[in-house]
PDB file of N, CA and C in Angstrom:
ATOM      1  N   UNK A   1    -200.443-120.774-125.847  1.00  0.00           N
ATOM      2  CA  UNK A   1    -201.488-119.778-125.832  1.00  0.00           C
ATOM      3  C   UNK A   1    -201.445-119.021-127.169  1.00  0.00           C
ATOM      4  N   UNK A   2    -202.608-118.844-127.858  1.00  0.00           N
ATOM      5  CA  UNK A   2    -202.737-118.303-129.241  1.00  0.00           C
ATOM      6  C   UNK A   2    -202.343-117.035-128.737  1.00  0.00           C
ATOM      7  N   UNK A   3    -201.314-116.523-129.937  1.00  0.00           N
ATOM      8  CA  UNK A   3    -200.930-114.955-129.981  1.00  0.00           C
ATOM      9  C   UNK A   3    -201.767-113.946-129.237  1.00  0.00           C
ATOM     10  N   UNK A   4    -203.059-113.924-130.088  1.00  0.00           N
ATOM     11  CA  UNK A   4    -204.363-112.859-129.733  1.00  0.00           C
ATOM     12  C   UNK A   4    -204.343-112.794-128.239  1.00  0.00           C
ATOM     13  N   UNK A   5    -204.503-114.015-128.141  1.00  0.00           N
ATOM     14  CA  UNK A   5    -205.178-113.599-126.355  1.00  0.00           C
ATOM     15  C   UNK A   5    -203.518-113.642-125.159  1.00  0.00           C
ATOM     16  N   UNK A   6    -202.980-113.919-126.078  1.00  0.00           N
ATOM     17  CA  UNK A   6    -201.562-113.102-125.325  1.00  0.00           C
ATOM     18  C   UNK A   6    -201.508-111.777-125.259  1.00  0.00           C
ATOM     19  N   UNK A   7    -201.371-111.692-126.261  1.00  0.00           N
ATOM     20  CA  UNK A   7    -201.500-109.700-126.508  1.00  0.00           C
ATOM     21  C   UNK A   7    -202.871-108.886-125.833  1.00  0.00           C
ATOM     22  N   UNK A   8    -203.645-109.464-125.866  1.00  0.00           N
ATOM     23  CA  UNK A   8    -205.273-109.020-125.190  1.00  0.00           C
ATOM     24  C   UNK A   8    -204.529-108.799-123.881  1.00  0.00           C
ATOM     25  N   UNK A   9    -204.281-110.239-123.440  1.00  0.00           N
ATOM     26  CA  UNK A   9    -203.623-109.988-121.478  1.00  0.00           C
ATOM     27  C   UNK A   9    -202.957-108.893-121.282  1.00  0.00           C
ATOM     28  N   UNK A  10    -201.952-108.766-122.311  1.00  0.00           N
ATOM     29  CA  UNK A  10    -200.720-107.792-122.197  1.00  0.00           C
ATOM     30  C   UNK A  10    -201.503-106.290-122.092  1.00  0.00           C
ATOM     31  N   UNK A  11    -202.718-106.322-122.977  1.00  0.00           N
ATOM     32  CA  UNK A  11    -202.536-104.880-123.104  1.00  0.00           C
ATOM     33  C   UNK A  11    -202.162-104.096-124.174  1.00  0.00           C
ATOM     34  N   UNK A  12    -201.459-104.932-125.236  1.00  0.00           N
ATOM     35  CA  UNK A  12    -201.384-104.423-126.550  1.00  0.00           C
ATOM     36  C   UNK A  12    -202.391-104.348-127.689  1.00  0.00           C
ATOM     37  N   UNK A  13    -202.963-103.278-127.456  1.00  0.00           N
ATOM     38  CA  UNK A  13    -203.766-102.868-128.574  1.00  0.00           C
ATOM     39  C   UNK A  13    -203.732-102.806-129.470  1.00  0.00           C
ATOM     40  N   UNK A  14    -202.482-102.086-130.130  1.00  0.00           N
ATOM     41  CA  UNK A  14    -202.065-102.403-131.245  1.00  0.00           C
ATOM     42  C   UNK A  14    -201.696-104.023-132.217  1.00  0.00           C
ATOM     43  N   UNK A  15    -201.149-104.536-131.388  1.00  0.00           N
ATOM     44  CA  UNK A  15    -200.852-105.763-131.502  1.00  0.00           C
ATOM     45  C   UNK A  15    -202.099-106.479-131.521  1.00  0.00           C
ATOM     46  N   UNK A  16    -203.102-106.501-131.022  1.00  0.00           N
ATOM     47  CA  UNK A  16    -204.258-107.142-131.296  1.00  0.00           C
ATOM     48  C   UNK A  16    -204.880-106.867-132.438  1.00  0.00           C
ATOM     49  N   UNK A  17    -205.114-105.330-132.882  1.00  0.00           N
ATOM     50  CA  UNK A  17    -205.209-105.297-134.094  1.00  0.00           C
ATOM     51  C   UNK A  17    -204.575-105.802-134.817  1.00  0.00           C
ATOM     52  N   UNK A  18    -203.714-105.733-135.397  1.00  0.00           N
ATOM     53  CA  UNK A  18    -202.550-106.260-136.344  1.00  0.00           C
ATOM     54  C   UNK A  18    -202.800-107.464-136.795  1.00  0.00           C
ATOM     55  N   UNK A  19    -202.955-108.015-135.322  1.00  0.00           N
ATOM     56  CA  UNK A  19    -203.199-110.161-135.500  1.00  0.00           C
ATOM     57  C   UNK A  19    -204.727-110.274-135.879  1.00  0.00           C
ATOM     58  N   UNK A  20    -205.774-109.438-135.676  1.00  0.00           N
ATOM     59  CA  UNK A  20    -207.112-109.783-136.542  1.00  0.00           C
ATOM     60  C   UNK A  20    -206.954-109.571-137.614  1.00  0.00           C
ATOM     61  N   UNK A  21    -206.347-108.149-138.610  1.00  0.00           N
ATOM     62  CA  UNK A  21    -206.105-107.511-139.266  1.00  0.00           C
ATOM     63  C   UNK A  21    -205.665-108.837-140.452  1.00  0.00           C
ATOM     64  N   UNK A  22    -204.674-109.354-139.622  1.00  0.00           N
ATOM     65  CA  UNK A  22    -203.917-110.756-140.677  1.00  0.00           C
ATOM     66  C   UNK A  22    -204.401-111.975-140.026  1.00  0.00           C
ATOM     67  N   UNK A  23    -205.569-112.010-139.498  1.00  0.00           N
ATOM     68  CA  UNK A  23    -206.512-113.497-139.956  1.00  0.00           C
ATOM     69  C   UNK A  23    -206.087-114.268-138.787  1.00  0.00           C
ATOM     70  N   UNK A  24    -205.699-113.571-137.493  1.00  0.00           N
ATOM     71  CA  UNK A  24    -205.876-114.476-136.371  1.00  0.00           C
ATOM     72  C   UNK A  24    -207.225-114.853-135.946  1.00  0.00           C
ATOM     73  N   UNK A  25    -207.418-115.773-135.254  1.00  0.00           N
ATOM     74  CA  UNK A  25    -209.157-116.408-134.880  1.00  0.00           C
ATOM     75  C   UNK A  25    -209.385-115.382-133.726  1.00  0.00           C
ATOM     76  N   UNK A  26    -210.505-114.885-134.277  1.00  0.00           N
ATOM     77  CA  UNK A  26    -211.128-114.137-133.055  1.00  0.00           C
ATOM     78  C   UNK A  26    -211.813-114.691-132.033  1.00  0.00           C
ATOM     79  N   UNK A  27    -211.793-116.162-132.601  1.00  0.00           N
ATOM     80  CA  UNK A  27    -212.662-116.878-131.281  1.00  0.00           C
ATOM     81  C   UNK A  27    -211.533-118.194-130.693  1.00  0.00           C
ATOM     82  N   UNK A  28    -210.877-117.467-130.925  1.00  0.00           N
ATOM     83  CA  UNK A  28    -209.389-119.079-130.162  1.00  0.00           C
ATOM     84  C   UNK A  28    -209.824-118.631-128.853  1.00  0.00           C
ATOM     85  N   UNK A  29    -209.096-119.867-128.162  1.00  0.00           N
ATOM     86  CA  UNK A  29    -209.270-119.702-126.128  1.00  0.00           C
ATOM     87  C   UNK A  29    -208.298-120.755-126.243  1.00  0.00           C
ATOM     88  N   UNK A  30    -207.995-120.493-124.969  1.00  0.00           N
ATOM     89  CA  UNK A  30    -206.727-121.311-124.381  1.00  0.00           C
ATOM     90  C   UNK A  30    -207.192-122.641-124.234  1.00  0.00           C
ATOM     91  N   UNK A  31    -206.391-123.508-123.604  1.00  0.00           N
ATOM     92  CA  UNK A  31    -206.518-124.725-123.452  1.00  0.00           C
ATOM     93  C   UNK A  31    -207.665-124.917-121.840  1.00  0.00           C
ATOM     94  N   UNK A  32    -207.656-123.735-121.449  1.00  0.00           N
ATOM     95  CA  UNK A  32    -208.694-123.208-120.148  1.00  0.00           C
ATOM     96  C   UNK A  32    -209.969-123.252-120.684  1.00  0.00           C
ATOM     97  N   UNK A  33    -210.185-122.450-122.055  1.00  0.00           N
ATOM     98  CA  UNK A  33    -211.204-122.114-122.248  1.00  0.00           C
ATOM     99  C   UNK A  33    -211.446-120.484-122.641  1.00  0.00           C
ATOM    100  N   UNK A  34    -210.619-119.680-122.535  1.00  0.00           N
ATOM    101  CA  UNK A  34    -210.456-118.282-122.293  1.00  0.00           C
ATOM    102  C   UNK A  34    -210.328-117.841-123.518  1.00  0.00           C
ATOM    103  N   UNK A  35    -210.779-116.140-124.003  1.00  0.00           N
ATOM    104  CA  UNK A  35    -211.106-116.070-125.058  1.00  0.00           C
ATOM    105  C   UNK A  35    -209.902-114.895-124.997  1.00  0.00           C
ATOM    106  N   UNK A  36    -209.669-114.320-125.726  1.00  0.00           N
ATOM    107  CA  UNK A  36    -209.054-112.879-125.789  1.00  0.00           C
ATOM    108  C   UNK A  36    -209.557-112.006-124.966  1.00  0.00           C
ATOM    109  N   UNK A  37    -211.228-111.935-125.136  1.00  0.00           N
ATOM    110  CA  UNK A  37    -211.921-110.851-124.608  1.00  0.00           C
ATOM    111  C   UNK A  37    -211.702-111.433-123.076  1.00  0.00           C
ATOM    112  N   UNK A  38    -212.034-112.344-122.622  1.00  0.00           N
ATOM    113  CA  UNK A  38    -211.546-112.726-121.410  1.00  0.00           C
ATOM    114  C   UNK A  38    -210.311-112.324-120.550  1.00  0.00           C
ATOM    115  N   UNK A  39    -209.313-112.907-121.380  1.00  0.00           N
ATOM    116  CA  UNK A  39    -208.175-112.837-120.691  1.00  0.00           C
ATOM    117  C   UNK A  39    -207.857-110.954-120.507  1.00  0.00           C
ATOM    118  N   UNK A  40    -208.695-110.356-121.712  1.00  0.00           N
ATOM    119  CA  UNK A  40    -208.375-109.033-121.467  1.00  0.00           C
ATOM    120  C   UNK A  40    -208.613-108.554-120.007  1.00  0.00           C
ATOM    121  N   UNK A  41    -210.400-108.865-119.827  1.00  0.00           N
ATOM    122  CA  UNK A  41    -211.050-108.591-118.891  1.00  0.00           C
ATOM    123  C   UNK A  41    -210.311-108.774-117.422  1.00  0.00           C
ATOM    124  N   UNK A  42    -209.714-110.017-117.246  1.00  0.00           N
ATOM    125  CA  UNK A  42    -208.810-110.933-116.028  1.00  0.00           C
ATOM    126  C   UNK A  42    -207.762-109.315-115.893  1.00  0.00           C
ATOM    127  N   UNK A  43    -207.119-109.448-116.772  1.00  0.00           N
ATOM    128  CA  UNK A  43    -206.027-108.319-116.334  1.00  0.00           C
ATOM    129  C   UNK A  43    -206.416-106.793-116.235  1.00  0.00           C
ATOM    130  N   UNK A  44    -207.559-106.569-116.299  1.00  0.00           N
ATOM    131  CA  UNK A  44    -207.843-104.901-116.451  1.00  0.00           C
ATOM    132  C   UNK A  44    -207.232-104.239-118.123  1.00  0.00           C
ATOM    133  N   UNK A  45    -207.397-104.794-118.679  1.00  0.00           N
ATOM    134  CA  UNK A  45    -206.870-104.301-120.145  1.00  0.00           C
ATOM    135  C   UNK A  45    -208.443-103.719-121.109  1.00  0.00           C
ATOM    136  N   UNK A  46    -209.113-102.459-120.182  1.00  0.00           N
ATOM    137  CA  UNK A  46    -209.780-102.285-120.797  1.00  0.00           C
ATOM    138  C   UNK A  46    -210.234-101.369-122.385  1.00  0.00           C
ATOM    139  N   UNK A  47    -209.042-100.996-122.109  1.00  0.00           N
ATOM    140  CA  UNK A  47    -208.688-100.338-123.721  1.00  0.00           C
ATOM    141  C   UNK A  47    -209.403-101.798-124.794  1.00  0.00           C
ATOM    142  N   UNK A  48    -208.598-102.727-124.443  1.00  0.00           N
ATOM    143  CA  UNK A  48    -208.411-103.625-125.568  1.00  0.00           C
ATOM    144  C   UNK A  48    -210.073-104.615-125.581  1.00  0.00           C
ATOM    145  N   UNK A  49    -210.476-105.099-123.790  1.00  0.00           N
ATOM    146  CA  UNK A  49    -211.876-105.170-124.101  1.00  0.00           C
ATOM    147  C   UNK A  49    -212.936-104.133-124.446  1.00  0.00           C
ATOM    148  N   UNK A  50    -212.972-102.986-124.413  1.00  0.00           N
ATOM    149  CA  UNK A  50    -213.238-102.321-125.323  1.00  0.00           C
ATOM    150  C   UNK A  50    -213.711-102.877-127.080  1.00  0.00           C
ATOM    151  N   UNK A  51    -212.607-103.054-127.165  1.00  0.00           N
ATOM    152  CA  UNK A  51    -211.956-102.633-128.550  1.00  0.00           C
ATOM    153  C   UNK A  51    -212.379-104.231-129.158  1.00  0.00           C
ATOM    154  N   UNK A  52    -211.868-104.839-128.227  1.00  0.00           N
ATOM    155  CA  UNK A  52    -212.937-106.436-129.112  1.00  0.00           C
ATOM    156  C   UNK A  52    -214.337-106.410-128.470  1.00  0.00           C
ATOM    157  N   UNK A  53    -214.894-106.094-127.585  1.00  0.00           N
ATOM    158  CA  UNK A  53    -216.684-105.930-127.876  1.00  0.00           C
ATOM    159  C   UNK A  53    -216.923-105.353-129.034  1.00  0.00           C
ATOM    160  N   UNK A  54    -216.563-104.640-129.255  1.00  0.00           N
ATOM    161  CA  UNK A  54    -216.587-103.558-130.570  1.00  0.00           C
ATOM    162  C   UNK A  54    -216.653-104.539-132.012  1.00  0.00           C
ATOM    163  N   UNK A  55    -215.326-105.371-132.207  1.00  0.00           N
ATOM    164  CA  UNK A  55    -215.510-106.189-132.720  1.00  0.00           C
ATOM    165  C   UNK A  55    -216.106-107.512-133.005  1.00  0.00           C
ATOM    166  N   UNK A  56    -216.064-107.502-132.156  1.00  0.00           N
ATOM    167  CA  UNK A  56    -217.189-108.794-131.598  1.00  0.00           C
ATOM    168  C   UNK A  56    -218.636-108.817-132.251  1.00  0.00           C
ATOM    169  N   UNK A  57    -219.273-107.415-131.507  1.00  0.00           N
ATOM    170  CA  UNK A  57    -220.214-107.051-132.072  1.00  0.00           C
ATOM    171  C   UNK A  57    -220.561-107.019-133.857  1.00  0.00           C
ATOM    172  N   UNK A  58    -219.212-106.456-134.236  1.00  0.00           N
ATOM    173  CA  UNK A  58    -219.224-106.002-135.833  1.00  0.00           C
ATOM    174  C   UNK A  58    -219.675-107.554-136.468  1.00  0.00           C
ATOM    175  N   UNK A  59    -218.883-108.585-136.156  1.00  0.00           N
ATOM    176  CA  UNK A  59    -218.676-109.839-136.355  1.00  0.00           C
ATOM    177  C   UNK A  59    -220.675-110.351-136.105  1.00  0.00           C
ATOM    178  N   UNK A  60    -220.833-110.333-135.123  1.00  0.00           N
ATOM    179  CA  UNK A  60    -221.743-110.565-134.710  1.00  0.00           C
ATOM    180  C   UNK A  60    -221.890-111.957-133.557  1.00  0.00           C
ATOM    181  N   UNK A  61    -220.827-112.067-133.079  1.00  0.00           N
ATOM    182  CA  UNK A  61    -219.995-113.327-132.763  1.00  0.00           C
ATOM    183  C   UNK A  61    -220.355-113.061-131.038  1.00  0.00           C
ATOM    184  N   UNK A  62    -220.020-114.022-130.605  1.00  0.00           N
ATOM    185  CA  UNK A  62    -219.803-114.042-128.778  1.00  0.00           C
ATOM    186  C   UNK A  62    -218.682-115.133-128.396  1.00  0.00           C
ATOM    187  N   UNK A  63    -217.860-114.325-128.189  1.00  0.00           N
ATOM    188  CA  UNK A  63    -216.456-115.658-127.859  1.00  0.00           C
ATOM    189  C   UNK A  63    -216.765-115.898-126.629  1.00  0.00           C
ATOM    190  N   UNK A  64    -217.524-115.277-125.511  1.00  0.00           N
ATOM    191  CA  UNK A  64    -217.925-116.429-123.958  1.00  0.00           C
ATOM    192  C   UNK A  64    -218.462-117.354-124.522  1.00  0.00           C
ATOM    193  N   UNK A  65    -219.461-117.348-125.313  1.00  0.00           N
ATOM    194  CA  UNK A  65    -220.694-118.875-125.795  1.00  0.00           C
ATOM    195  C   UNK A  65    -219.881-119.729-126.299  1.00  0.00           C
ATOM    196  N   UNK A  66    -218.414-119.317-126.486  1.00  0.00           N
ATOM    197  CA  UNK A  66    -217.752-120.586-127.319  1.00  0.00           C
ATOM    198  C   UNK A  66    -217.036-121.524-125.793  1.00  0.00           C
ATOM    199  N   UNK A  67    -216.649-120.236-125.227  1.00  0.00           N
ATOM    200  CA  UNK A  67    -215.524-120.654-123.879  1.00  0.00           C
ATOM    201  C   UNK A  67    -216.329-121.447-122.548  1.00  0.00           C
ATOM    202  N   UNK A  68    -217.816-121.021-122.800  1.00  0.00           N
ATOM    203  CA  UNK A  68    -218.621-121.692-121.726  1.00  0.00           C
ATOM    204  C   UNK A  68    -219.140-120.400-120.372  1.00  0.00           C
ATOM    205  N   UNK A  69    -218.033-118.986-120.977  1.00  0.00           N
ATOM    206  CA  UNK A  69    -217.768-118.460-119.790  1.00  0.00           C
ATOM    207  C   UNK A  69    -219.803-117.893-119.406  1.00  0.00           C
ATOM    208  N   UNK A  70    -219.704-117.033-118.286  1.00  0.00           N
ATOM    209  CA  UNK A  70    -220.991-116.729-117.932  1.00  0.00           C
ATOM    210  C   UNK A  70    -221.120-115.305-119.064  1.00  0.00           C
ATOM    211  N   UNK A  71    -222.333-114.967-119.636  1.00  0.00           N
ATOM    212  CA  UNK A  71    -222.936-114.051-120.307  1.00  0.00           C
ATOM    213  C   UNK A  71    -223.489-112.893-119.956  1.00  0.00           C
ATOM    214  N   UNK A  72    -223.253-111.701-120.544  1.00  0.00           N
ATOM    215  CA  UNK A  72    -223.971-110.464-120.264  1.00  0.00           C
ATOM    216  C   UNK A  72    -225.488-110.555-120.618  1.00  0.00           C
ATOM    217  N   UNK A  73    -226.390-109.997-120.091  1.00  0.00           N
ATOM    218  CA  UNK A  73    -227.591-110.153-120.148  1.00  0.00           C
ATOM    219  C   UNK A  73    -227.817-108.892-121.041  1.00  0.00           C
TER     220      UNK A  73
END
């Protein structure tokens, strides 16, 4: 499991920053399919989904459209 969306699950905020900060993929997913923002979502880590919509947005990116997952309207 890529770093990012380890740390997303966990809850470490900080740590998620850090790993975009130094050029982790904001759009990796597990071998499931699961994105960071995902796996955040699964565990209640809403500090951190927060904090990558945010980025996400900046990016202009959608890591569900990569994972297949279902979309906000």
């Amino acid at each position: 499991m890529p770093p990012l969306i380890k740390a997303a699950g966990l809850g470490r905020l900080n740590m998620v920053k850090r790993l975009l900060e130094n050029g982790a993929d904001p759009l990796a997913v597990t071998p499931r399919g699961e994105s960071a923002l995902e796996k955040a979502k699964l565990f209640d880590q809403w500090e951190v989904v927060e904090y990558l919509e945010d980025y996400y947005k900046k990016l202009g990116a959608n890591p569900q459209a990569k994972s297949g997952a279902d979309q906000k309207a």
